[in-house]
PDB file of N, CA and C in Angstrom:
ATOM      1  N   UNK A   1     -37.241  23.933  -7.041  1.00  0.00           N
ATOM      2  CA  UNK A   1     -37.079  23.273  -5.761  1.00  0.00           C
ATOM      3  C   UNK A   1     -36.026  22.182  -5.906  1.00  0.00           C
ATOM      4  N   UNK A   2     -34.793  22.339  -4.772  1.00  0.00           N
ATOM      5  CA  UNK A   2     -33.855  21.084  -5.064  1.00  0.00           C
ATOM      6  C   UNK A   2     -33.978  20.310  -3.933  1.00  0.00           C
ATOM      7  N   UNK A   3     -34.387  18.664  -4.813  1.00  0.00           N
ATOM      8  CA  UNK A   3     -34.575  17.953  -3.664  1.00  0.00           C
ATOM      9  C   UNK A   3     -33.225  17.720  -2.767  1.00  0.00           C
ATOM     10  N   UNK A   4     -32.735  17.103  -1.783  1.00  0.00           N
ATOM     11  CA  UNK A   4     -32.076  16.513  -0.999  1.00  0.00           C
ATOM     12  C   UNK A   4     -31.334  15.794  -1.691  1.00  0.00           C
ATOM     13  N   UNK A   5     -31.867  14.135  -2.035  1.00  0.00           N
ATOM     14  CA  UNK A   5     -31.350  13.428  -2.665  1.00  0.00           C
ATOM     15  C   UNK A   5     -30.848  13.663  -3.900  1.00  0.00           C
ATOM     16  N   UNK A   6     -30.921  15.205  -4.763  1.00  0.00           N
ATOM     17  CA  UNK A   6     -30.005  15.382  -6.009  1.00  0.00           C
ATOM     18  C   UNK A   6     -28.822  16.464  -5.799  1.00  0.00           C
ATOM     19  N   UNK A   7     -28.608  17.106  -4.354  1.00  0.00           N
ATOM     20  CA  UNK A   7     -27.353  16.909  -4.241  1.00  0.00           C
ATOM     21  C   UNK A   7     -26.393  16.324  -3.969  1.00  0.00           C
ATOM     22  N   UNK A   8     -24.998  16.478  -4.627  1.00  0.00           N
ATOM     23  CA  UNK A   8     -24.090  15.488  -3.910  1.00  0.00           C
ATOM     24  C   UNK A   8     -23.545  15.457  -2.513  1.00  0.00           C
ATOM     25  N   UNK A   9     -23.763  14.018  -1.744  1.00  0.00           N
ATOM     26  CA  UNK A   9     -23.408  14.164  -0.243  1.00  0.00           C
ATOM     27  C   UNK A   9     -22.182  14.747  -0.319  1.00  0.00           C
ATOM     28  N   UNK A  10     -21.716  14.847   1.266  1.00  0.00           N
ATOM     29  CA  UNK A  10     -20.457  15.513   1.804  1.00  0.00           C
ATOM     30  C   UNK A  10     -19.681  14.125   2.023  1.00  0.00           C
ATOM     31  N   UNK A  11     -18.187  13.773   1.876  1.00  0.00           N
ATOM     32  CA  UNK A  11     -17.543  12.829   1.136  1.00  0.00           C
ATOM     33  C   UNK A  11     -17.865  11.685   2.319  1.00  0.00           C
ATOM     34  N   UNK A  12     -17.912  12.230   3.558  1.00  0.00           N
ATOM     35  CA  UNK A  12     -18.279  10.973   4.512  1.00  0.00           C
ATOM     36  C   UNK A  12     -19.673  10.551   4.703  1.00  0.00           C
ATOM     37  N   UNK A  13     -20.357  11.358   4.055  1.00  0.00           N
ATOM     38  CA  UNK A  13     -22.081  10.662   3.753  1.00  0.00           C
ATOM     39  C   UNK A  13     -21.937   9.466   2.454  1.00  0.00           C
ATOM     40  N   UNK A  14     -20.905   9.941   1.592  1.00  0.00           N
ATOM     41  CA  UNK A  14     -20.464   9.524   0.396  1.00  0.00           C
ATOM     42  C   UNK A  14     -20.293   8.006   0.570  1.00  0.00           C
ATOM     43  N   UNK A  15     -19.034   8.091   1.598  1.00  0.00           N
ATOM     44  CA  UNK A  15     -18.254   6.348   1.936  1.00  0.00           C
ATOM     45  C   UNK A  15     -19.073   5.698   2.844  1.00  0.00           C
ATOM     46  N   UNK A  16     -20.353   6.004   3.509  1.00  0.00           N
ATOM     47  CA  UNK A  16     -21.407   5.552   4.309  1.00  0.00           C
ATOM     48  C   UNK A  16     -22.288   4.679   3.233  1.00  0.00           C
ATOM     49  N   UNK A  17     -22.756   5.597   2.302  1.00  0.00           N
ATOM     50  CA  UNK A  17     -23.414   4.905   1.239  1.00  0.00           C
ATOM     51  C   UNK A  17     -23.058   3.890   0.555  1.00  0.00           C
ATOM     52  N   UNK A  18     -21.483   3.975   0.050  1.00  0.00           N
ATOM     53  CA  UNK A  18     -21.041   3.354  -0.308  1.00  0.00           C
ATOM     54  C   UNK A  18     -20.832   1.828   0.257  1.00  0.00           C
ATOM     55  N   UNK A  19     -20.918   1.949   1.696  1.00  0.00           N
ATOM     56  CA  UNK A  19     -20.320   1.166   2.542  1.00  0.00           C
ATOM     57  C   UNK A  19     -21.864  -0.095   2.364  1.00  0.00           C
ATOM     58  N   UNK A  20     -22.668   0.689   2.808  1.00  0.00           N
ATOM     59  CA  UNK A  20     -24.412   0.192   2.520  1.00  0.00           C
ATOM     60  C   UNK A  20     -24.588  -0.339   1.535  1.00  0.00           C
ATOM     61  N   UNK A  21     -24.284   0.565   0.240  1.00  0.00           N
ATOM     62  CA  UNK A  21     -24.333  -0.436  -0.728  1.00  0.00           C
ATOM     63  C   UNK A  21     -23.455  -1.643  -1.278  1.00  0.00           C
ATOM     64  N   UNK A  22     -22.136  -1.657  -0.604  1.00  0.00           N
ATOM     65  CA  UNK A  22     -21.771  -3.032  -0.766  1.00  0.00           C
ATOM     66  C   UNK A  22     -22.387  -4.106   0.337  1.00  0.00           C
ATOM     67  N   UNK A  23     -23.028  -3.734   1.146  1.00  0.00           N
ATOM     68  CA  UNK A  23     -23.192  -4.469   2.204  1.00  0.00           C
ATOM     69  C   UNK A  23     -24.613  -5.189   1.457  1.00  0.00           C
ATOM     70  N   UNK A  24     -25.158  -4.175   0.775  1.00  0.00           N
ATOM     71  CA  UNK A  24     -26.618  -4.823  -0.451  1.00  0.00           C
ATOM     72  C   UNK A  24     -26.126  -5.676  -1.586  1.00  0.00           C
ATOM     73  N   UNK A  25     -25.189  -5.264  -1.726  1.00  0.00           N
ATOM     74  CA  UNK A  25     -24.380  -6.072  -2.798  1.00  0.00           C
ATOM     75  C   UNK A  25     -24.374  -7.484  -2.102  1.00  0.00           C
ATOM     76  N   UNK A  26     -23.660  -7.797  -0.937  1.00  0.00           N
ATOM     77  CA  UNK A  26     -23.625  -9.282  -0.278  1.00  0.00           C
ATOM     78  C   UNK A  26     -25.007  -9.762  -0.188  1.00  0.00           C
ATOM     79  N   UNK A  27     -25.886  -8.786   0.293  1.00  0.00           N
ATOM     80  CA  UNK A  27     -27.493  -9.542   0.453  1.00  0.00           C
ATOM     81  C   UNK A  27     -27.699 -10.231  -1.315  1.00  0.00           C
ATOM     82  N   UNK A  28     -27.619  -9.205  -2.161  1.00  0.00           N
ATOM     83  CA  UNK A  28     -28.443  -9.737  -3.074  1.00  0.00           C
ATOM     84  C   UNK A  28     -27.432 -10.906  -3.750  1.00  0.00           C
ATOM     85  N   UNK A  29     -26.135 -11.245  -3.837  1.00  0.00           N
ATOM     86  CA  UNK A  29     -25.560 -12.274  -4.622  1.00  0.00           C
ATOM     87  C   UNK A  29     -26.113 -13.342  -3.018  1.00  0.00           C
ATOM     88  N   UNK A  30     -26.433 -13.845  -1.618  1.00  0.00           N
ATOM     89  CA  UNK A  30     -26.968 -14.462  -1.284  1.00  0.00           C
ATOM     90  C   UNK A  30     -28.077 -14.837  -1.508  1.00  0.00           C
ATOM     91  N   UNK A  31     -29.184 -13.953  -1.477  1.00  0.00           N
ATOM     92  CA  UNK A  31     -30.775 -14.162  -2.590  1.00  0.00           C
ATOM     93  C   UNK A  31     -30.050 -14.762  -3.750  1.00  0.00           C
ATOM     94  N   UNK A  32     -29.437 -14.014  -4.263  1.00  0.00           N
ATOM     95  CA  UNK A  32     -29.392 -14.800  -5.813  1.00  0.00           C
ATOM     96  C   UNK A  32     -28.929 -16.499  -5.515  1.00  0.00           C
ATOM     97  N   UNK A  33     -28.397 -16.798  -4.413  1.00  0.00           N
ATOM     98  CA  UNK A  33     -27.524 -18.313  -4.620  1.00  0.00           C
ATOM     99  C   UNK A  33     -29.337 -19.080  -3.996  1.00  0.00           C
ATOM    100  N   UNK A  34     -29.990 -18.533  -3.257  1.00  0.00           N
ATOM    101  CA  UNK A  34     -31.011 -19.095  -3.109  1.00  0.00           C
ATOM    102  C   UNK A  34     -32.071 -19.036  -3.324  1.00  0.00           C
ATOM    103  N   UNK A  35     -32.117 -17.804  -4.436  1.00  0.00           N
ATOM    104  CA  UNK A  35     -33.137 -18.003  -5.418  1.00  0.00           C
ATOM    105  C   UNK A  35     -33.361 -19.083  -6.743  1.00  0.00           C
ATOM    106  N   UNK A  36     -32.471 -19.402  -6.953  1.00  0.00           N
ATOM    107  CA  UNK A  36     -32.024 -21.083  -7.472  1.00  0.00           C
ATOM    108  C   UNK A  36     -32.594 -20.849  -9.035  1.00  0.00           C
ATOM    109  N   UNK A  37     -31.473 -19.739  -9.541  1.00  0.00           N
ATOM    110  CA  UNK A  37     -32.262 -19.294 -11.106  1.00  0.00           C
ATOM    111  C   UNK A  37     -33.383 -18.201 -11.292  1.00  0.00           C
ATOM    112  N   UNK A  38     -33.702 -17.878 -10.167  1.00  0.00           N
ATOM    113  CA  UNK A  38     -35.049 -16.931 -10.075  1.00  0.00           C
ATOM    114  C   UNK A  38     -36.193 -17.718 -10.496  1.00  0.00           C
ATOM    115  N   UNK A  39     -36.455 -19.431  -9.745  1.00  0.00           N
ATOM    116  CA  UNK A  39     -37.038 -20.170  -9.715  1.00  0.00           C
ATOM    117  C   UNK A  39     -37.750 -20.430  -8.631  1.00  0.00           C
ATOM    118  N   UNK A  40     -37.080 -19.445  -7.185  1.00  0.00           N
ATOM    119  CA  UNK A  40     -37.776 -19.147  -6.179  1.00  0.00           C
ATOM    120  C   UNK A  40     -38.255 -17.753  -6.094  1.00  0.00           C
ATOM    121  N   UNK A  41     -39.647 -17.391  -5.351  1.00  0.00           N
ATOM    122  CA  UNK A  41     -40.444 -16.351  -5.806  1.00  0.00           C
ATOM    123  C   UNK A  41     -39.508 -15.377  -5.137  1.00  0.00           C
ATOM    124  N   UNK A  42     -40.009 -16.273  -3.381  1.00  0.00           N
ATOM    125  CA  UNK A  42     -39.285 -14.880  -2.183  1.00  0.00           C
ATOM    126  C   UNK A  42     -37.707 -14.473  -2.435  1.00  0.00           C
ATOM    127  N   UNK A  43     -36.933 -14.929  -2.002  1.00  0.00           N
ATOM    128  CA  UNK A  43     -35.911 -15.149  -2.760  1.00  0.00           C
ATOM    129  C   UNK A  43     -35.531 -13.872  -4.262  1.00  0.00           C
ATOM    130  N   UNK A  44     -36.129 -14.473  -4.777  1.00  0.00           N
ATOM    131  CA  UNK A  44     -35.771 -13.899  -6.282  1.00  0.00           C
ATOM    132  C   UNK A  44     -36.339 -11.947  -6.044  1.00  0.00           C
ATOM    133  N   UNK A  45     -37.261 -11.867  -5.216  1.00  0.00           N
ATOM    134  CA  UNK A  45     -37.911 -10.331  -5.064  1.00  0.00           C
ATOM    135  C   UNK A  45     -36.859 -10.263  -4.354  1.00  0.00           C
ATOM    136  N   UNK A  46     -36.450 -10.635  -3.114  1.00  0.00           N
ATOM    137  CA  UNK A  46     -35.834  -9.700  -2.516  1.00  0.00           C
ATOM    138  C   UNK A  46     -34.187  -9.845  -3.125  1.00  0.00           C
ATOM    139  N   UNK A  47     -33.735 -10.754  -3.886  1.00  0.00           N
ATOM    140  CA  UNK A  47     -32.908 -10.480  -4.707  1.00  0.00           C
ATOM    141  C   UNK A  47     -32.622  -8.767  -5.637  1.00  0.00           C
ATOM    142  N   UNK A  48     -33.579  -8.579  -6.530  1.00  0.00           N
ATOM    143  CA  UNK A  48     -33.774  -7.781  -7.177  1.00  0.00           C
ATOM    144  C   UNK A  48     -34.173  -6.745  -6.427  1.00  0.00           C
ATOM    145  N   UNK A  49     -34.948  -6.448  -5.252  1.00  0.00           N
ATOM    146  CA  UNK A  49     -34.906  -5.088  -4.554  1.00  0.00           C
ATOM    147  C   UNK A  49     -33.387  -5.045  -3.594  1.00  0.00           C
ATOM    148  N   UNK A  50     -32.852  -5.969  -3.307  1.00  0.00           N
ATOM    149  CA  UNK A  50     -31.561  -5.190  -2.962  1.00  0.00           C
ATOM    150  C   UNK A  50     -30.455  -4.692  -4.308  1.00  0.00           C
ATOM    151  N   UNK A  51     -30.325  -5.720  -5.241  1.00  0.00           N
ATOM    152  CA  UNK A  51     -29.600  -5.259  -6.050  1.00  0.00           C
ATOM    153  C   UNK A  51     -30.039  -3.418  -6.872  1.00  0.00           C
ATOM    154  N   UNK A  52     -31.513  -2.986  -6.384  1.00  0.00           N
ATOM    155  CA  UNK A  52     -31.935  -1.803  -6.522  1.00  0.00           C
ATOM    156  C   UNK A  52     -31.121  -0.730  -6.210  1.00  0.00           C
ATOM    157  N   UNK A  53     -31.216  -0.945  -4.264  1.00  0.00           N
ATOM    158  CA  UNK A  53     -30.866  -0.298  -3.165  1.00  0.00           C
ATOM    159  C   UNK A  53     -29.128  -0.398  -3.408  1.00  0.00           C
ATOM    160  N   UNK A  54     -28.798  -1.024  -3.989  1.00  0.00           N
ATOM    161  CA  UNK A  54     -27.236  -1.507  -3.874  1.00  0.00           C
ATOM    162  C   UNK A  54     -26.506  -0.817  -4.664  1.00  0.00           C
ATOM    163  N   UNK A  55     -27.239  -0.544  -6.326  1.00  0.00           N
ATOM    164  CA  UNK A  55     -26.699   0.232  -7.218  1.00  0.00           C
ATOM    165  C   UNK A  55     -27.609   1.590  -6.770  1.00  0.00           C
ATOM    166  N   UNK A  56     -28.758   2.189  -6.345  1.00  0.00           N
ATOM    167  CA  UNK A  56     -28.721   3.496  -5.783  1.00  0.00           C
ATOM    168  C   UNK A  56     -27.956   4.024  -4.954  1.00  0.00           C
ATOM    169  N   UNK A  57     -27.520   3.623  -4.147  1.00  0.00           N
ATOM    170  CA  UNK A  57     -26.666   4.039  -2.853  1.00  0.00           C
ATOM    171  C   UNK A  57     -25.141   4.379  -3.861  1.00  0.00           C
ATOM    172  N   UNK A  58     -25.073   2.940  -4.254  1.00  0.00           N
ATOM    173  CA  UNK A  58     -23.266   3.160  -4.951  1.00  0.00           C
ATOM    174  C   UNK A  58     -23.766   4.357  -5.942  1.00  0.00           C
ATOM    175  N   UNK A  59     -24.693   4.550  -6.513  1.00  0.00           N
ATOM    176  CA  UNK A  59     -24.778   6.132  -7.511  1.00  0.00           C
ATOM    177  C   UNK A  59     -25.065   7.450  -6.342  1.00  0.00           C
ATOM    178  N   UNK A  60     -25.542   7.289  -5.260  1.00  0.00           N
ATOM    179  CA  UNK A  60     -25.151   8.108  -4.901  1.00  0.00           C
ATOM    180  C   UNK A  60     -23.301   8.959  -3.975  1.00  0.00           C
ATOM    181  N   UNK A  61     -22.823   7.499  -4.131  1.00  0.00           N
ATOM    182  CA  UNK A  61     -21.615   7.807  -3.303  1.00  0.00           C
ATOM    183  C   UNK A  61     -20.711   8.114  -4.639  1.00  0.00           C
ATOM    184  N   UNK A  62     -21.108   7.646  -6.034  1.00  0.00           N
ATOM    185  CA  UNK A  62     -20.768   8.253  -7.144  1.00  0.00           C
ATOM    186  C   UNK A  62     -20.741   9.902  -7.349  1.00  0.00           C
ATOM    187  N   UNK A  63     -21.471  10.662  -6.706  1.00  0.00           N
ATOM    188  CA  UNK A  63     -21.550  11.934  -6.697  1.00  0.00           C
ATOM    189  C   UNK A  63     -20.099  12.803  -6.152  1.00  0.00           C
ATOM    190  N   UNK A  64     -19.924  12.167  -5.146  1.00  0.00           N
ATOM    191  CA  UNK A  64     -18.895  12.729  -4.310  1.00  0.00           C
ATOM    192  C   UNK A  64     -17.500  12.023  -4.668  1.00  0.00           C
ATOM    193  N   UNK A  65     -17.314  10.886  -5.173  1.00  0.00           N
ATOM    194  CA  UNK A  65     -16.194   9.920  -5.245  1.00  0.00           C
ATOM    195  C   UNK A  65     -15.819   9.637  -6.205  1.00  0.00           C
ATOM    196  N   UNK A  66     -14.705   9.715  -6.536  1.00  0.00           N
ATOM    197  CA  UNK A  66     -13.901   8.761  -7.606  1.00  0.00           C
ATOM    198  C   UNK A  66     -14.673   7.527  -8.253  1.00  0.00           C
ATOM    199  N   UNK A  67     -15.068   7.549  -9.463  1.00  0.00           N
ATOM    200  CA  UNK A  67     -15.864   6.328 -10.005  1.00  0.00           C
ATOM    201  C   UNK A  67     -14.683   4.542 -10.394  1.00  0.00           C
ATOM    202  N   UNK A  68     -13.332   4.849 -10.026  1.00  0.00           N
ATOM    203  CA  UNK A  68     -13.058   3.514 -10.120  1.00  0.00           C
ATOM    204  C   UNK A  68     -12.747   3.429  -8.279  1.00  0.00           C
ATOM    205  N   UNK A  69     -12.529   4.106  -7.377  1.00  0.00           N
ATOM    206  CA  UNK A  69     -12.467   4.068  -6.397  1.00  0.00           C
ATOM    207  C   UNK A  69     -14.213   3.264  -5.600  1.00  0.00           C
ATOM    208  N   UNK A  70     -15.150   3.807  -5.942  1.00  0.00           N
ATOM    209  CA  UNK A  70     -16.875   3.328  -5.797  1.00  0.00           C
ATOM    210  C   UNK A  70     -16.929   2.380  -6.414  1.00  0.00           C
ATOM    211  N   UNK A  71     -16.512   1.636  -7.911  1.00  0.00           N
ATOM    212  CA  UNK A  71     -16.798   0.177  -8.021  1.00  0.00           C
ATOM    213  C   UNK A  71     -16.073  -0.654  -7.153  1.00  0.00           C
ATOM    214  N   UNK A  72     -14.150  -0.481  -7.334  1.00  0.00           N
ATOM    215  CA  UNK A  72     -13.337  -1.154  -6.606  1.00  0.00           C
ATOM    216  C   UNK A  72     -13.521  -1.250  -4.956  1.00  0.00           C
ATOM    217  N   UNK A  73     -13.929  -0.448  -4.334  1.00  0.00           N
ATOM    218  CA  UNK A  73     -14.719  -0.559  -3.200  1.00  0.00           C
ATOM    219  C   UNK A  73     -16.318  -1.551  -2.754  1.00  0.00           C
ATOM    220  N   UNK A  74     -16.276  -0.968  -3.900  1.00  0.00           N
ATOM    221  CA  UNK A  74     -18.350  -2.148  -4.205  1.00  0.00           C
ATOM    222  C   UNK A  74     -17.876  -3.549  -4.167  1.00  0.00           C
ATOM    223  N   UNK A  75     -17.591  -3.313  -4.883  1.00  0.00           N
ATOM    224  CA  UNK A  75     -16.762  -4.878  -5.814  1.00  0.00           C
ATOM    225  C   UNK A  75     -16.688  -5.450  -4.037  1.00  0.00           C
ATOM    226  N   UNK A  76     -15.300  -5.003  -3.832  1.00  0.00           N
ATOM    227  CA  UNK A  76     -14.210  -5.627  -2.661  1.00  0.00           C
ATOM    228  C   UNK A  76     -15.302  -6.250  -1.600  1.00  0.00           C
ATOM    229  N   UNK A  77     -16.116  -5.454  -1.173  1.00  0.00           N
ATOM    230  CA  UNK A  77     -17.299  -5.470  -0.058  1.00  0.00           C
ATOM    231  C   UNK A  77     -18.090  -6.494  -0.750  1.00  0.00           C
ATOM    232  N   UNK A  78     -18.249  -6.564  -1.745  1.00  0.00           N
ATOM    233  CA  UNK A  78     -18.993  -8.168  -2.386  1.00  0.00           C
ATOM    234  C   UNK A  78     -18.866  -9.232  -2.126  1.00  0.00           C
ATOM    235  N   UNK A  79     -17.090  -9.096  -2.942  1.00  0.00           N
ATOM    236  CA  UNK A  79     -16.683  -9.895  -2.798  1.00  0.00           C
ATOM    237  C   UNK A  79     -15.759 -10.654  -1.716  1.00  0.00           C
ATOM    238  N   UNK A  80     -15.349  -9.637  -0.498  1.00  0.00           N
ATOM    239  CA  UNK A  80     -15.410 -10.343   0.591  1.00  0.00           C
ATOM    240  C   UNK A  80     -16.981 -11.151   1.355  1.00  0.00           C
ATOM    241  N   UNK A  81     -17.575 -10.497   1.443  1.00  0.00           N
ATOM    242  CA  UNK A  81     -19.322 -10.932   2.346  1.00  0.00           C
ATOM    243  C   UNK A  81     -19.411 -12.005   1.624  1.00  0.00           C
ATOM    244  N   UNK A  82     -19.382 -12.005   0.079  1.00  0.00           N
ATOM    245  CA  UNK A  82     -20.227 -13.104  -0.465  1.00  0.00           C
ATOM    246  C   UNK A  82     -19.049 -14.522   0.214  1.00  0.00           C
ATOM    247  N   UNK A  83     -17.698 -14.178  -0.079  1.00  0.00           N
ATOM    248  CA  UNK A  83     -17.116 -15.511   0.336  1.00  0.00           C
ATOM    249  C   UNK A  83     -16.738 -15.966   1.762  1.00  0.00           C
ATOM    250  N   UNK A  84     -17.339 -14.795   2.215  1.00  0.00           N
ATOM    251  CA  UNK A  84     -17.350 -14.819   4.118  1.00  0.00           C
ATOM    252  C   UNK A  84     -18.718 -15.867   4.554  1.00  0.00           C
ATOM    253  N   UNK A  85     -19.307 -15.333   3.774  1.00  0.00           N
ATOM    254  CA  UNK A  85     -20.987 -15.864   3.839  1.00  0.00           C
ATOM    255  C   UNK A  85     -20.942 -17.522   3.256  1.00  0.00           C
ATOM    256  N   UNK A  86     -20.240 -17.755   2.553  1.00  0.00           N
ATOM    257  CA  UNK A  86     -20.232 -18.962   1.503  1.00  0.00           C
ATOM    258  C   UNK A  86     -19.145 -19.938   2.825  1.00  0.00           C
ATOM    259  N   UNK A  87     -18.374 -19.078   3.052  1.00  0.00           N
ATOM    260  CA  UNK A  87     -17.664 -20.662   3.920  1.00  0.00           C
ATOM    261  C   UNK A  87     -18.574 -20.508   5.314  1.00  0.00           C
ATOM    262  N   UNK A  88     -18.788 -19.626   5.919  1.00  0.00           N
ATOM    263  CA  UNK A  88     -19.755 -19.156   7.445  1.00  0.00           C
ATOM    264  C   UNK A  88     -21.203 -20.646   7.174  1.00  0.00           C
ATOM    265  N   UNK A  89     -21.706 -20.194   6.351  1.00  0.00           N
ATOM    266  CA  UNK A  89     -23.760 -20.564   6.127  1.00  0.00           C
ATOM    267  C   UNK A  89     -23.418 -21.396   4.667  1.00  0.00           C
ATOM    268  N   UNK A  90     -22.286 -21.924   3.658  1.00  0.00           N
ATOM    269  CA  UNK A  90     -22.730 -22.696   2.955  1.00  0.00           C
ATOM    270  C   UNK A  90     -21.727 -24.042   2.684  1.00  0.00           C
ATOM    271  N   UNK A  91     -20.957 -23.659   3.779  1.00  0.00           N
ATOM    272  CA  UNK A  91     -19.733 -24.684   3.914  1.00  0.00           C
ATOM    273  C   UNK A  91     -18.939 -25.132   2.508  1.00  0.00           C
ATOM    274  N   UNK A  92     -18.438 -23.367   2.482  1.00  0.00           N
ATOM    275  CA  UNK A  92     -17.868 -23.546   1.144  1.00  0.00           C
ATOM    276  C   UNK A  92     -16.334 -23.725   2.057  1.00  0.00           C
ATOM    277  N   UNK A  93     -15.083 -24.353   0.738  1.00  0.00           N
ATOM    278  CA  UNK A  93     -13.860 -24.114   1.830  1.00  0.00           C
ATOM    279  C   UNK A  93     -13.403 -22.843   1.933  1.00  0.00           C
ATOM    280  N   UNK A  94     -12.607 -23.113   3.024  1.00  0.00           N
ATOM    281  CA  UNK A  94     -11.853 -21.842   3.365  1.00  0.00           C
ATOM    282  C   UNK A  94     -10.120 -21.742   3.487  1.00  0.00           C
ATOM    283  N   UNK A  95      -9.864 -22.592   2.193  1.00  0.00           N
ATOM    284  CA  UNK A  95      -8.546 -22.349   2.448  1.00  0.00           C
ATOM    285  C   UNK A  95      -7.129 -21.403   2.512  1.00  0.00           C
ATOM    286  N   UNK A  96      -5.959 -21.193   2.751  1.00  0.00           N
ATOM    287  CA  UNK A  96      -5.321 -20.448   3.267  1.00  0.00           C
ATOM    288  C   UNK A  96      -5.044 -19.366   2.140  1.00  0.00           C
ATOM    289  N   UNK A  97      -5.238 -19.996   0.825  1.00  0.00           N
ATOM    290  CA  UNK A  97      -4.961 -18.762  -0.491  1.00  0.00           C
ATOM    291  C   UNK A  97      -6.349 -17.784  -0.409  1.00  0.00           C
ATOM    292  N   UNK A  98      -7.176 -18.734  -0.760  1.00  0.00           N
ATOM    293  CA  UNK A  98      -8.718 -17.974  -1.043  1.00  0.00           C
ATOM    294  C   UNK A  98      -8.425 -17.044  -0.109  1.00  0.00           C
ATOM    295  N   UNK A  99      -7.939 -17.106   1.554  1.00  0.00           N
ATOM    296  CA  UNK A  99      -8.486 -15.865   2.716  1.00  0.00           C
ATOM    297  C   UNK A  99      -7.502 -14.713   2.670  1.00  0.00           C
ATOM    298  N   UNK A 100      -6.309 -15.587   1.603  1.00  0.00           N
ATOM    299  CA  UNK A 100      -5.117 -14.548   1.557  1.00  0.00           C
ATOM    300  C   UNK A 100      -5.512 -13.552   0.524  1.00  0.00           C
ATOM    301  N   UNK A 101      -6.140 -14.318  -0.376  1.00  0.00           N
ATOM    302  CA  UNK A 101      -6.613 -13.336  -1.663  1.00  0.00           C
ATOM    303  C   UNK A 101      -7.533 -12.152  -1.211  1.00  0.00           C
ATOM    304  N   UNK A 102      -8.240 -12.593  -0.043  1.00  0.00           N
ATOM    305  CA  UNK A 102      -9.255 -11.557  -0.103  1.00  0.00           C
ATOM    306  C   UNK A 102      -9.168 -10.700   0.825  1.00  0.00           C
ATOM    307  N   UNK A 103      -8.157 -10.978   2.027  1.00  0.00           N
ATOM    308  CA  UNK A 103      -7.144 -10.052   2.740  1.00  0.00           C
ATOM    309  C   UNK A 103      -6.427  -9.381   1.737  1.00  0.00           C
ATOM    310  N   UNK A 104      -6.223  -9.624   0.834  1.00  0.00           N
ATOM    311  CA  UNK A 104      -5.243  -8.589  -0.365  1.00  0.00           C
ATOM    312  C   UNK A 104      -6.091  -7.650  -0.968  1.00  0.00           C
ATOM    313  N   UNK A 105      -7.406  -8.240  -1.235  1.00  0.00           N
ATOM    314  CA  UNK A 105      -8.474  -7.576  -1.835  1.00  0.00           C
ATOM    315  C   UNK A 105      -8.971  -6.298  -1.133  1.00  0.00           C
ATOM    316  N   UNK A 106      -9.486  -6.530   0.577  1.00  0.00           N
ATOM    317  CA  UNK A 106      -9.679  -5.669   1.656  1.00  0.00           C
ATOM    318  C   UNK A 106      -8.672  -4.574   1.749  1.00  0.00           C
ATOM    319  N   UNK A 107      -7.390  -5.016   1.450  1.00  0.00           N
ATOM    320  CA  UNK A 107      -6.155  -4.335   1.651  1.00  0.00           C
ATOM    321  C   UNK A 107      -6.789  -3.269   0.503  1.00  0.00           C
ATOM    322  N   UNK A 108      -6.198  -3.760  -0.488  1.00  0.00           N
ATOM    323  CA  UNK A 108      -6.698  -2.597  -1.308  1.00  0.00           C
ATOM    324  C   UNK A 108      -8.016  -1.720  -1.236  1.00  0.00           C
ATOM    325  N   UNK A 109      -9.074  -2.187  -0.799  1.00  0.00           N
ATOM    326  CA  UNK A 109     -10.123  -1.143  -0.539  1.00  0.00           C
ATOM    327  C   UNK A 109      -9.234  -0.643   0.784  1.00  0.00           C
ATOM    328  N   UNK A 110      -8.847  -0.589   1.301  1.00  0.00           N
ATOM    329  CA  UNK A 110      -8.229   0.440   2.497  1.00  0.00           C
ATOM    330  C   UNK A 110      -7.531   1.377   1.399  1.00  0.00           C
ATOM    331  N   UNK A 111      -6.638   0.986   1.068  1.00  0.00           N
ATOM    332  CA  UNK A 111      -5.452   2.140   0.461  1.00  0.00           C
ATOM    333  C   UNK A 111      -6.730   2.445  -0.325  1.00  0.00           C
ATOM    334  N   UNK A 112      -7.001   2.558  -1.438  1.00  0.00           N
ATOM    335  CA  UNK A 112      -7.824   3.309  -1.543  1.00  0.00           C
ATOM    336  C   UNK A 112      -9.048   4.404  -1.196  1.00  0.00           C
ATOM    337  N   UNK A 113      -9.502   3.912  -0.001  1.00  0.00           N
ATOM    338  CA  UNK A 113      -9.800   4.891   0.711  1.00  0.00           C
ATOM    339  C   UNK A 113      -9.147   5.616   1.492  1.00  0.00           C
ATOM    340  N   UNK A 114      -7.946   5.139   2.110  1.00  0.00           N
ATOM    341  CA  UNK A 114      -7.207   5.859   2.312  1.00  0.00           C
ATOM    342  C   UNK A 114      -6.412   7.528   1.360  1.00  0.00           C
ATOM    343  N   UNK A 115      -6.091   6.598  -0.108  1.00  0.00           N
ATOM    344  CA  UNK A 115      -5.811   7.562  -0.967  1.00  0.00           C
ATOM    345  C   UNK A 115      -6.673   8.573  -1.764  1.00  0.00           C
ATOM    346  N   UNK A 116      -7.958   8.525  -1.560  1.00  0.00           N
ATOM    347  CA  UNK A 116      -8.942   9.740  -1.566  1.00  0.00           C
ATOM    348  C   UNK A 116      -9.611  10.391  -0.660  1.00  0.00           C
TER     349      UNK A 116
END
């Protein structure tokens, strides 16, 4: 019997997942900034069940995708949310390099999806 979930999706179920799991990726580095060491309980669980959901999803969009294309994509989606989230809700700055850097960063997850 083959389950569902052990074949590989079709490439746009693929970049869906993918997309989800960077979007888990931003939840859990937020848990993590306010789980304060994994010194807070709530916090710290739901830290660790997204970072679950975050690397399942990215292994499943691993099936169908290019494996430096699925980190560099993970990554990018991180690491935009997390520093979207950090100047938005933690009044981190937002100055004109940092937004340029990560407009460069976004850029590249485009061409790359673009180029597979």
């Amino acid at each position: 019997m083959n389950a569902p979930l052990l074949n590989a999706p079709s490439a746009g179920l693929a970049w869906l997942a993918l997309g989800v799991a960077g979007l888990f990726e931003v939840v859990w580095v937020v848990l993590l900034k306010q789980a304060d060491g994994f010194s807070r309980w709530w916090p710290s669980l739901g830290c660790i069940a997204a970072m679950g959901v975050s690397v399942f999803l990215m292994s499943l969009a691993l099936r169908a995708l290019p494996m430096g294309t699925v980190y560099a994509v993970w990554t990018g989606i991180g690491i935009a949310g997390g520093l979207a989230w950090g100047i938005a809700a933690l009044g981190e700055p937002a100055g004109a390099l940092r937004i340029l850097c990560v407009v460069l960063i976004l850029a590249g997850v485009v061409g790359l999806k673009l180029g597979s």
